[in-house]
Protein backbone atom coordinates (compact mmCIF):
# COMPACT_ATOMS: atom_id res chain seq x y z
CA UNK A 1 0.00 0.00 0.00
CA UNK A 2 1.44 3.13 -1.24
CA UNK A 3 2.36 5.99 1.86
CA UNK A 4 -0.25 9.03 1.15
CA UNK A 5 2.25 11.89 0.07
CA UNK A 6 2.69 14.42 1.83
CA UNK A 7 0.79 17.96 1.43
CA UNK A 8 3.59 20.89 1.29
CA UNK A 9 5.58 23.22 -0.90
CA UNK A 10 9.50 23.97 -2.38
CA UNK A 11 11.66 26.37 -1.47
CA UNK A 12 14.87 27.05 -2.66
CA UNK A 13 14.54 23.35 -3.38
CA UNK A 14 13.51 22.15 -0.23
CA UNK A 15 10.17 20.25 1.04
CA UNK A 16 8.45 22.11 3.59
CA UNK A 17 5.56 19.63 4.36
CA UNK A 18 2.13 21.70 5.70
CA UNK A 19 2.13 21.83 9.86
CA UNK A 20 5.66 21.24 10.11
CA UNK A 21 8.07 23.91 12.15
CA UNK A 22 9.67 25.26 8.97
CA UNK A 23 5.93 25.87 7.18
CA UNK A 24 4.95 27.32 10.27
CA UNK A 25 8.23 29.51 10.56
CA UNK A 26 7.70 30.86 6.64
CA UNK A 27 3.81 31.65 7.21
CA UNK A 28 5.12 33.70 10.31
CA UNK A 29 7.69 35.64 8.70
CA UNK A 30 5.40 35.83 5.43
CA UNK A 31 2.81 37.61 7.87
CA UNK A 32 5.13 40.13 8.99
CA UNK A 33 6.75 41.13 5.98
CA UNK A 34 2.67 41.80 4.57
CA UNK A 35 2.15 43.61 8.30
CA UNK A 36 4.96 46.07 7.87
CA UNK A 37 3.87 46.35 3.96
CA UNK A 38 1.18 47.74 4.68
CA UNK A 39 2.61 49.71 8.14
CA UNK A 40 4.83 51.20 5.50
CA UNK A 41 2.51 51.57 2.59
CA UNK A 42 -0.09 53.87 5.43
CA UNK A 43 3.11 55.88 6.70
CA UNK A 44 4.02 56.37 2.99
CA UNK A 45 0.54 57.42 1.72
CA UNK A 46 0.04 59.50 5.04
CA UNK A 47 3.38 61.60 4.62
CA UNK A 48 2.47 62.61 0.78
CA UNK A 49 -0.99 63.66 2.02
CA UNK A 50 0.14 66.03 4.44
CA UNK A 51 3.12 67.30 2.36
CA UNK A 52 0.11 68.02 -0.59
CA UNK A 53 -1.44 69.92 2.12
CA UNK A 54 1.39 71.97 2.67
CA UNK A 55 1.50 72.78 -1.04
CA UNK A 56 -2.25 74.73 0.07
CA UNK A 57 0.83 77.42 1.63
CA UNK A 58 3.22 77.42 -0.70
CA UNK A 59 4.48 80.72 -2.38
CA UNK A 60 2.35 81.21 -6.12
CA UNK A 61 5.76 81.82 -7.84
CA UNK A 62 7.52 78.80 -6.15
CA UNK A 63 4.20 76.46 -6.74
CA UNK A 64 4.10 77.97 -10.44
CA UNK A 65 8.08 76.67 -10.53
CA UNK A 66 6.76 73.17 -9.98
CA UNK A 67 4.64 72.13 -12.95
CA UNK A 68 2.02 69.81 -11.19
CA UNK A 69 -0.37 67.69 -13.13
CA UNK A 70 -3.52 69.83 -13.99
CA UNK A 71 -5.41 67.04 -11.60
CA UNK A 72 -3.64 67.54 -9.15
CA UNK A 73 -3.44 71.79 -9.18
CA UNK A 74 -7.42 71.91 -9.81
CA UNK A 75 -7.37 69.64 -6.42
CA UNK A 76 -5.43 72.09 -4.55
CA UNK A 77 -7.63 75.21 -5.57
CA UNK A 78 -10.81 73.29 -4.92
CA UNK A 79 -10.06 72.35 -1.16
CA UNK A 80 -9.34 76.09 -0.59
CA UNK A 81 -12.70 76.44 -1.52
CA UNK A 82 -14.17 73.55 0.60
CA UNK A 83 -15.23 75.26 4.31
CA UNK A 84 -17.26 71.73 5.38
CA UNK A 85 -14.69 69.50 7.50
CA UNK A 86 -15.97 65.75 5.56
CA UNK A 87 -15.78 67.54 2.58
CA UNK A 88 -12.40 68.63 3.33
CA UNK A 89 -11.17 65.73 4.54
CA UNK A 90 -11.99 63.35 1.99
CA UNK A 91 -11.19 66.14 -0.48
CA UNK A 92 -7.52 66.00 1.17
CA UNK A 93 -7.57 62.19 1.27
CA UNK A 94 -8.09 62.66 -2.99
CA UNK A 95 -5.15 65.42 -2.97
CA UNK A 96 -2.96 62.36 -1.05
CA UNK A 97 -3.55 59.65 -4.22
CA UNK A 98 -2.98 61.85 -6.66
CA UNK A 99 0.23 62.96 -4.90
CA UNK A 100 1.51 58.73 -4.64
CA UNK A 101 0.97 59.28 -8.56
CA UNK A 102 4.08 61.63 -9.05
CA UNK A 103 7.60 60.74 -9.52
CA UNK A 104 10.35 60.82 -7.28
CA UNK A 105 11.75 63.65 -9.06
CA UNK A 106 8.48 65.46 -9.11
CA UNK A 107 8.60 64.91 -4.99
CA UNK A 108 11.84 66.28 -4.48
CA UNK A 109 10.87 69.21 -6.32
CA UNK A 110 7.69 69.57 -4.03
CA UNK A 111 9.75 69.04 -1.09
CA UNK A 112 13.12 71.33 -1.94
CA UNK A 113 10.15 74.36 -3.11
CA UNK A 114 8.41 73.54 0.50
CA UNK A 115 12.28 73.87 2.50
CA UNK A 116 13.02 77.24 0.57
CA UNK A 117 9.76 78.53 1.63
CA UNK A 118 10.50 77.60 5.15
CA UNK A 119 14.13 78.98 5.08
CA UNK A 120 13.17 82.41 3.72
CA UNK A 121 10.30 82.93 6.26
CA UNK A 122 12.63 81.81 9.14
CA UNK A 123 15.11 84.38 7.75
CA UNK A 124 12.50 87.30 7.13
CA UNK A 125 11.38 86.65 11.02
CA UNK A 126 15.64 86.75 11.70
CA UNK A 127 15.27 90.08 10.55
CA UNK A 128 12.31 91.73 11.91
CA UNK A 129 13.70 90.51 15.13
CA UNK A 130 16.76 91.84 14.86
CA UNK A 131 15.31 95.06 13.57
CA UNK A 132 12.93 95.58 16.39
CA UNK A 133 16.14 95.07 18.87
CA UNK A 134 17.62 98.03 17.27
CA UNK A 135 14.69 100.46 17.26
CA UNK A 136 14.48 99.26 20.81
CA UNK A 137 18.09 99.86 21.88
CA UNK A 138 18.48 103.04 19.77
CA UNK A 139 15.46 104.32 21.83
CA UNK A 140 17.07 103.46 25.09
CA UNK A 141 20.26 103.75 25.41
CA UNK A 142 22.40 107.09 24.55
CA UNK A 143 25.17 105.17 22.72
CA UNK A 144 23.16 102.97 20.70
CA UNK A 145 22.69 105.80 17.96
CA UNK A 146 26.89 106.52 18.02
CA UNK A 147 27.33 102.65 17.44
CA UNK A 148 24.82 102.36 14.36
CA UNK A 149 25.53 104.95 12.60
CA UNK A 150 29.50 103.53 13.11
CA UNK A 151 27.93 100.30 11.86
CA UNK A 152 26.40 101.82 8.76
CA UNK A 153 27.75 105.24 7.83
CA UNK A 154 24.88 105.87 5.26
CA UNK A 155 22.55 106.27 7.61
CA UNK A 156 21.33 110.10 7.81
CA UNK A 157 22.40 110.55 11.35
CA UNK A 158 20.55 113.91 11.91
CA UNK A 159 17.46 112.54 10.54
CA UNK A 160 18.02 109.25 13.26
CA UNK A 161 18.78 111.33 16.01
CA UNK A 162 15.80 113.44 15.48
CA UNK A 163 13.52 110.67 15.80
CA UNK A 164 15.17 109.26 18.90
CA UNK A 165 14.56 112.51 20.30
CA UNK A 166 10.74 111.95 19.29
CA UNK A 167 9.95 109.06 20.05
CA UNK A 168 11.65 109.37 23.77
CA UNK A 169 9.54 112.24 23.89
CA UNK A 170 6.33 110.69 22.48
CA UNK A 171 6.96 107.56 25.29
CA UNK A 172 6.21 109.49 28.26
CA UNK A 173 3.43 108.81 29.86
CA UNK A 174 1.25 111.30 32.14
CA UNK A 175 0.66 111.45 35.61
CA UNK A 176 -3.20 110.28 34.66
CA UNK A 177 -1.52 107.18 32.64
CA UNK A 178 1.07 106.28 35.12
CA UNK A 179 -1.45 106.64 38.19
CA UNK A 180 -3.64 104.05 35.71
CA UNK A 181 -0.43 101.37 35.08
CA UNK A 182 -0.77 102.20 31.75
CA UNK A 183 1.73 101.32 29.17
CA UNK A 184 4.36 104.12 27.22
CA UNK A 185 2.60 105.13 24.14
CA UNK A 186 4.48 104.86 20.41
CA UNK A 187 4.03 107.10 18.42
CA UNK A 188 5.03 107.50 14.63
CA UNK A 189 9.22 108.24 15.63
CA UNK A 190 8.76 104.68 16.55
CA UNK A 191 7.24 103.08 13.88
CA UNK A 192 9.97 105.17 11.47
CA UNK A 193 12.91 103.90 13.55
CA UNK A 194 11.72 100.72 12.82
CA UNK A 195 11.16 100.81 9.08
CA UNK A 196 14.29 103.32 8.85
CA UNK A 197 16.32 100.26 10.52
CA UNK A 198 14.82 97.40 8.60
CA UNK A 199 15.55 98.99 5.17
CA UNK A 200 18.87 99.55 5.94
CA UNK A 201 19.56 95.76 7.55
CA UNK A 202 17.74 94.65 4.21
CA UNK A 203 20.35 96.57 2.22
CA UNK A 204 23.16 94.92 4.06
């Protein structure tokens, strides 16, 4: 009587008989190669939906620079236009496919247009900063004007000094507004120090 053969599979050449350790060993390893598939596939498809909603932000002459698939530009204008969260969402969840559809050229593209964006407004906020310390120090202390105008000899110094003088003058408060806590008032020497300082930082 002939031995029923065995159920079971080959590979690399090798009989891995149904039930045994080694089929059960392969079916486990098969399982968690499909699990982190798909882990990877969701982190994937998640990550190009939220970097085609940053492309909602991104500059018109840097988005221009990009030449997007007409699809996927009329999907970007239309969720700007979409108030209704569901809508939205599944709107976004649309922008997110069409986004897996573009190349990996097309993505570094989105992605390098996205970091210069970023870079520029860190650097714009760099210099209002550093523009509203000078206004500030110029304002307070009797040196600061000496040491700017050292720093940048084109400024017109009489003009400058004039508007310290103002704006000192335009901070004081009254007895009413200091009996009140109120705070020192700025008035348009202020505002002129500023801009006077951030052209010339610009210019640098």
């Amino acid at each position: 009587m002939s031995r029923k053969p065995k159920k079971g599979y080959f590979v690399r050449g090798q009989f891995v008989a149904e039930g045994s350790e080694l089929d059960l060993q392969l079916k486990a390893e098969q399982k968690h190669y499909q699990e982190n598939s798909r882990t990877e596939l969701k982190r994937e498809s998640t990550e190009l939906q939220k970097l085609g909603e940053s492309l909602i932000t991104l500059r018109a002459d840097l988005f221009e620079g990009l030449q997007l698939p007409e699809k996927l530009v009329d999907a970007l204008e239309e969720v700007k236009r979409i108030t209704n969260f569901e809508g939205r969402r599944r709107q976004m969840q649309f922008i997110g496919k069409l986004m897996r559809q573009l190349d990996d050229e097309q993505l570094a593209a989105v992605r390098e247009a996205l970091d210069e964006q970023r870079q520029g407004s860190a650097a714009a906020s760099l210099a209002l900063h550093e523009a509203e310390r000078w206004r500030d120090d110029l304002i307070e202390r009797e040196d600061a004007a000496k040491e700017w105008i050292e720093a940048h000899p084109d400024t017109d110094s009489q003009q400058l000094r004039a508007l310290i003088r103002q704006a000192r003058k335009d901070r004081q408060p009254s007895q009413d507004e200091v009996s009140r806590g109120l705070v020192p008032r700025h008035g348009r020497a202020y505002r002129e120090i500023f801009q006077l300082v951030k052209e010339a930082l610009q210019d640098e």
